[in-house]
Protein backbone atom coordinates (compact mmCIF):
# COMPACT_ATOMS: atom_id res chain seq x y z
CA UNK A 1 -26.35 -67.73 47.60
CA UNK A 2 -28.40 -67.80 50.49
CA UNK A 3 -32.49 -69.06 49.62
CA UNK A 4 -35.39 -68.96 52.10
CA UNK A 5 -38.05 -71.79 51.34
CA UNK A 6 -41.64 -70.80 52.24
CA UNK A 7 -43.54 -73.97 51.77
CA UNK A 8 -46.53 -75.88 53.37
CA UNK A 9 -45.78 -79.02 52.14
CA UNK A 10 -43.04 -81.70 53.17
CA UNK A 11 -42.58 -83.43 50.29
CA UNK A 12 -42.78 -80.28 48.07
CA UNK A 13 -40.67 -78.90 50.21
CA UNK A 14 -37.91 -81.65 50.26
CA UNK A 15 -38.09 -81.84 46.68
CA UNK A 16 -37.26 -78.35 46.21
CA UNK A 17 -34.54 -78.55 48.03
CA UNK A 18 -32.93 -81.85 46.31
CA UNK A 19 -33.63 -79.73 43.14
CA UNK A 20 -31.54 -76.54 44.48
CA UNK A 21 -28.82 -79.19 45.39
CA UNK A 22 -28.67 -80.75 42.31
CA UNK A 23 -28.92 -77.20 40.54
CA UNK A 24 -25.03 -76.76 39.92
CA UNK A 25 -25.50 -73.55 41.85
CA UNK A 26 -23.60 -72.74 45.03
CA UNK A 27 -26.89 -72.50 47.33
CA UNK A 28 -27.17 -72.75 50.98
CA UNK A 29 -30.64 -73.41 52.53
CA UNK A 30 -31.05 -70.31 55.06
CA UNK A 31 -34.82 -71.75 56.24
CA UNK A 32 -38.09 -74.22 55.67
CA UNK A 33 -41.37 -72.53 56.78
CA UNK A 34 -44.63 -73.14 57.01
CA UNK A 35 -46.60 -70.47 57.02
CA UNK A 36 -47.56 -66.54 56.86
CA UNK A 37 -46.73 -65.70 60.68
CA UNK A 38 -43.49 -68.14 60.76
CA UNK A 39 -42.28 -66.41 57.44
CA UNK A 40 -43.10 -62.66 59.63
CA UNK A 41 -41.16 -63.49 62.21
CA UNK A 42 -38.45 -64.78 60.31
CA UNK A 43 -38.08 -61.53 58.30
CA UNK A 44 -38.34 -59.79 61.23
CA UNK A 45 -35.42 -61.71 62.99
CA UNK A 46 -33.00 -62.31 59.93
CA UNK A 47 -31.38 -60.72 57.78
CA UNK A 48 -32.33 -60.88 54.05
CA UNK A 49 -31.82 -63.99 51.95
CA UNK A 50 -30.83 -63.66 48.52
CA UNK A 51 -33.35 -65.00 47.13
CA UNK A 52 -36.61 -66.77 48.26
CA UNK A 53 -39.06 -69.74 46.96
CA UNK A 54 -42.55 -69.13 47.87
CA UNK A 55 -45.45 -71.26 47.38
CA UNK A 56 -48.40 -69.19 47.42
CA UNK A 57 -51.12 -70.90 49.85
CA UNK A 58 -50.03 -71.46 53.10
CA UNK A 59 -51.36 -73.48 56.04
CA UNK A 60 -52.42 -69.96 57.80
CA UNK A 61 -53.71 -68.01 54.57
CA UNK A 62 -51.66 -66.86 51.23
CA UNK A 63 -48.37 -65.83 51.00
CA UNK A 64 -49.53 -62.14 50.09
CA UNK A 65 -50.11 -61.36 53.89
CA UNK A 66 -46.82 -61.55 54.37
CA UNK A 67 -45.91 -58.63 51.93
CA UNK A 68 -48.53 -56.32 53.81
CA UNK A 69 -47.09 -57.42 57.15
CA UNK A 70 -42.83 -57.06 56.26
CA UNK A 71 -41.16 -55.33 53.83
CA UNK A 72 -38.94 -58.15 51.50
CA UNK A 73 -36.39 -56.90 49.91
CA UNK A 74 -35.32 -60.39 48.45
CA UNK A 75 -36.69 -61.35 45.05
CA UNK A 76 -38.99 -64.24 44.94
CA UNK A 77 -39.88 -66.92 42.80
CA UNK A 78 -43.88 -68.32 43.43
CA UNK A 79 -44.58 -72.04 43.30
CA UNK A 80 -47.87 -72.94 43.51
CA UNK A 81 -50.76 -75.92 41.62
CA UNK A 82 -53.14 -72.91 40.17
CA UNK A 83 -52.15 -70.06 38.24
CA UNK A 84 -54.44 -67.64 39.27
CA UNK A 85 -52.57 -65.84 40.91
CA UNK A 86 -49.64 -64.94 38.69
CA UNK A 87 -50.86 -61.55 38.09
CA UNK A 88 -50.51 -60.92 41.69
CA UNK A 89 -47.43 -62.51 42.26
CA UNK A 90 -45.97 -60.16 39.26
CA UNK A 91 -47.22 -56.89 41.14
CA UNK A 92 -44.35 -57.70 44.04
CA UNK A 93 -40.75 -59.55 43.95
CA UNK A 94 -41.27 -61.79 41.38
CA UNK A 95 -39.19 -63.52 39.34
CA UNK A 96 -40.87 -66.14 37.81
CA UNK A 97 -43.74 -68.43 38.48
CA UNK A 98 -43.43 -71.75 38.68
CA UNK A 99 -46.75 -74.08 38.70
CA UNK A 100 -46.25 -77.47 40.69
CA UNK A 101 -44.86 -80.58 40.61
CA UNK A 102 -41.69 -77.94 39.96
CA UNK A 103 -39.38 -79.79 37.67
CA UNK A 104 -35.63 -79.64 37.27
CA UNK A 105 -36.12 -77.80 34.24
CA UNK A 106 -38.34 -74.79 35.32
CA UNK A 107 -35.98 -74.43 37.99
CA UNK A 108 -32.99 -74.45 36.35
CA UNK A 109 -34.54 -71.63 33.70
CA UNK A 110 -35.59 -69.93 36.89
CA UNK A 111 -32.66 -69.85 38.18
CA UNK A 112 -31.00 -68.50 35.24
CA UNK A 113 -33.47 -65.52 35.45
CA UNK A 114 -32.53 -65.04 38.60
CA UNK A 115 -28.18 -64.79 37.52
CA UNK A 116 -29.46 -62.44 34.95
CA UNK A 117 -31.33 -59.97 36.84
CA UNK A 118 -29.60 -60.29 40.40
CA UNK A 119 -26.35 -62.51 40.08
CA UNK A 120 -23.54 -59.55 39.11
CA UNK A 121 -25.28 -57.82 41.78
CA UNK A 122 -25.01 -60.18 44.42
CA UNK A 123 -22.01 -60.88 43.39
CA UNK A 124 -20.17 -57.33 43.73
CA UNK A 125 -22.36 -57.06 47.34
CA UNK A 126 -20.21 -60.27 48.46
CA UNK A 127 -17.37 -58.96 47.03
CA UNK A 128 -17.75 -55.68 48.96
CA UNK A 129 -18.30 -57.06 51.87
CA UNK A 130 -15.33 -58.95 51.70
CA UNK A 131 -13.39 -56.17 51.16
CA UNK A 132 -14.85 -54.54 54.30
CA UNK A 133 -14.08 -57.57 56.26
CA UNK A 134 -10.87 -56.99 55.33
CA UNK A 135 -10.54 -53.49 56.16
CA UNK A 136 -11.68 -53.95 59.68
CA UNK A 137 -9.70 -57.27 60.70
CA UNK A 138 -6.70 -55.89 63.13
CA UNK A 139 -3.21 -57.91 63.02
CA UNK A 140 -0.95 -58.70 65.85
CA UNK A 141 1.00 -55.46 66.05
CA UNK A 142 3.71 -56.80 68.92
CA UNK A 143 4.55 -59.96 71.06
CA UNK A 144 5.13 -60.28 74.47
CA UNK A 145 8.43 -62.25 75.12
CA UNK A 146 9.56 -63.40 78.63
CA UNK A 147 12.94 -63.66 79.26
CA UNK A 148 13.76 -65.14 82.69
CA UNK A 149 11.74 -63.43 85.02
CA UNK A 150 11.09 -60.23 82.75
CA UNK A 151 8.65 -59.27 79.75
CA UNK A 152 8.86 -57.35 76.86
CA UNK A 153 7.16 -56.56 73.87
CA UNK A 154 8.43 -57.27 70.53
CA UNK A 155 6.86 -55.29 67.66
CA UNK A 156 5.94 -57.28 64.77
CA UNK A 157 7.65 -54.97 62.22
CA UNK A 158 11.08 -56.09 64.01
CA UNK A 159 10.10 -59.89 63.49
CA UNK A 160 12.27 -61.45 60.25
CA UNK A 161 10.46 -65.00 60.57
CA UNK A 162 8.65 -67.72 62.91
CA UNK A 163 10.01 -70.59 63.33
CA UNK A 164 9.33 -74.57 64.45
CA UNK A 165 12.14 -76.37 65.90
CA UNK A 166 12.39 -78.99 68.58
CA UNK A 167 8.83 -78.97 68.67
CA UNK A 168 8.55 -75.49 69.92
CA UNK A 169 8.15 -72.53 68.35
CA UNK A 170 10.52 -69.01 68.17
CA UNK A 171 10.44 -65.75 66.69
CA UNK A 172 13.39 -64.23 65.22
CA UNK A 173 14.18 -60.57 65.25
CA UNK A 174 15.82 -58.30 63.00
CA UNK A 175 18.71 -58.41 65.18
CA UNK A 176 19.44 -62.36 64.95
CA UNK A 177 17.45 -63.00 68.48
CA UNK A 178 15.59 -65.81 68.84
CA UNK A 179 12.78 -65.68 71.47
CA UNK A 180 10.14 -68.60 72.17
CA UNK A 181 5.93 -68.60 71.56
CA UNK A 182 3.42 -70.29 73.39
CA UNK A 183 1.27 -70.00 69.85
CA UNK A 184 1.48 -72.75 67.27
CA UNK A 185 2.36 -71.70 63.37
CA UNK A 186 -0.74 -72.21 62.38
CA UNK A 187 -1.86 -69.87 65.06
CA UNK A 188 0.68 -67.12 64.48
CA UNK A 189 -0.34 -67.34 60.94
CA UNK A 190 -3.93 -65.98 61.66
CA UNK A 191 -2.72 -63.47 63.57
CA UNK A 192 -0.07 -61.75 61.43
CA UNK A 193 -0.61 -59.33 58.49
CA UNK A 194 -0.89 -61.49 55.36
CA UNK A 195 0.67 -58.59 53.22
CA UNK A 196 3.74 -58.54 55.59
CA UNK A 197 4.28 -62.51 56.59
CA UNK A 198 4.33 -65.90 54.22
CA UNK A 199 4.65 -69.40 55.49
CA UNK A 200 6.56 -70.78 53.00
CA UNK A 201 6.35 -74.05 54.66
CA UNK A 202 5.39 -76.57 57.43
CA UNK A 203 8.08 -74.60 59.85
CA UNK A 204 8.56 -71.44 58.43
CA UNK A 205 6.81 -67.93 58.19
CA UNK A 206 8.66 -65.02 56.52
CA UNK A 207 8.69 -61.27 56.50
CA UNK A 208 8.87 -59.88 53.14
CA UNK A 209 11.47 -57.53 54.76
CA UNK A 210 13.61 -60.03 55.49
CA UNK A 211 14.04 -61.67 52.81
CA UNK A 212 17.62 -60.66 51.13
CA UNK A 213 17.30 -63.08 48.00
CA UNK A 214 14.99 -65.44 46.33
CA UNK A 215 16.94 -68.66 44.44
CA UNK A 216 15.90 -70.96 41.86
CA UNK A 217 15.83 -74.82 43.44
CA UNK A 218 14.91 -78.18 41.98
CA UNK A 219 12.15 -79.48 41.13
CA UNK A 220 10.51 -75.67 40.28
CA UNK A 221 10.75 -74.90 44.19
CA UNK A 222 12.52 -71.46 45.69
CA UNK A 223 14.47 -71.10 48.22
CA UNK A 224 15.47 -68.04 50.04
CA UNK A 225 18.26 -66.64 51.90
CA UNK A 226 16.91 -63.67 55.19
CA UNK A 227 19.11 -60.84 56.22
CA UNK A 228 19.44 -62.88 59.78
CA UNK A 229 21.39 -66.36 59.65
CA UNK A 230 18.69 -69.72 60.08
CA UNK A 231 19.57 -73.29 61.24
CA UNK A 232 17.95 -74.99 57.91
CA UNK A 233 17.73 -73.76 53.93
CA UNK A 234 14.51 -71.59 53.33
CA UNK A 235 12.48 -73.58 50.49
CA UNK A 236 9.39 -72.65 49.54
CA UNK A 237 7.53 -75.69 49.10
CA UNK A 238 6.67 -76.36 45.89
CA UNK A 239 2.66 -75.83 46.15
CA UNK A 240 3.40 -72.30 47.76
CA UNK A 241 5.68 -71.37 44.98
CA UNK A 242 2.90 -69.80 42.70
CA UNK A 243 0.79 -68.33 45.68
CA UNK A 244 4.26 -66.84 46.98
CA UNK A 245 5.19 -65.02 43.73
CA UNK A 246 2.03 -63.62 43.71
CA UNK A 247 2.31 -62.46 46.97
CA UNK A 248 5.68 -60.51 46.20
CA UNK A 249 4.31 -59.13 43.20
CA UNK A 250 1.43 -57.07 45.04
């Protein structure tokens, strides 16, 4: 959760945000300001936080300028000494009011508000854009081998596994050919199609279409036989084995 901190005091300030760390909450600090026209031009330059503290006088007037100057989307929650404004406050973002010194326990019960009204929200937003992430992140679709003085491509669908040995690294093809990378595994690894290719290991990444049969192996490890013949047994290693049968069973 992303929080914006609008707050003319240092130590207030600082203490706020050793409260939010201490909170149990998974909070990042997206900004400390000072005043009405730094908070404008922050709106105006970033996107919205999730959620924003805002202590009601500020070195350049009150923090309700700022509402008729931007639109915030974010919900707030006012700290201030005086309480005469909390009607106010209530007539915008508010969700709660929280008179000063703030203490860990107004916070926390803040905070809680805050899950209630916002957190499944915020939650399913994150989780969408995840998923759109996802949708728009391209794979490597082919490699380009040389092979004495001529290149080709190789397309990744005819790849049965990556490979480390001797220190360098190879691709295998469907047709037993083994062709070397200048990437490293963990390179490759980014750049393949996690629903197609599995490193099993410290030297191996699979295709799921190459895999001809999955074995049960000591200690509660796997090991796997391709469709192509490989210079070493294919285990899994043991704190894969639960991420990889997961990964075949999508």
């Amino acid at each position: 959760m992303k929080v914006l901190i609008i707050e003319d005091e240092a130590l207030a300030a600082e203490k706020l945000v050793r409260l939010l760390k201490h909170s149990g909450k998974n909070i990042e600090v997206a900004g400390l300001l000072e005043s009405v026209e730094q908070s404008v031009n922050w709106f105006l330059a970033n996107p919205s936080p999730d959620l924003v503290f805002m202590d009601i006088q500020l070195d350049d007037g009150i923090c309700f300028e700022i509402f008729e100057a931007v639109k915030i989307e974010a919900p707030v929650i006012f700290t201030t000494a005086y309480d005469e404004y909390a009607i106010r406050a209530f007539k915008v973002n508010s969700v709660d009011y929280l008179l000063k010194p703030v203490s860990a326990e107004a916070l926390g019960a803040a905070l809680e508000k805050y899950d209630k009204l916002f957190g499944a929200r915020s939650e399913i937003n994150e989780n969408v854009a995840r998923a759109f992430g996802q949708m728009g992140k391209t794979y490597k679709t082919r490699f380009l081998i040389k092979v004495g003085a001529r290149f080709q491509p190789v397309p990744a669908s005819e790849v049965s596994c990556f490979f480390v040995e001797a220190r360098s690294v190879f691709l295998k093809t469907s047709g037993s050919r083994d062709f070397c990378l200048d990437y490293s595994l963990d390179q490759i690894q980014k750049m393949v199609d996690p629903g197609q290719f599995f490193r099993i290991n410290r030297n191996y990444i699979v295709s799921i279409g190459s895999i001809a049969d999955i074995l049960s192996y000591s200690a509660s490890r796997l090991k796997l036989r391709l469709n192509v013949p490989t210079s070493e047994e294919l285990i899994v290693s043991r704190e894969k084995v639960a991420e990889f049968k997961e990964w075949l069973d999508r």
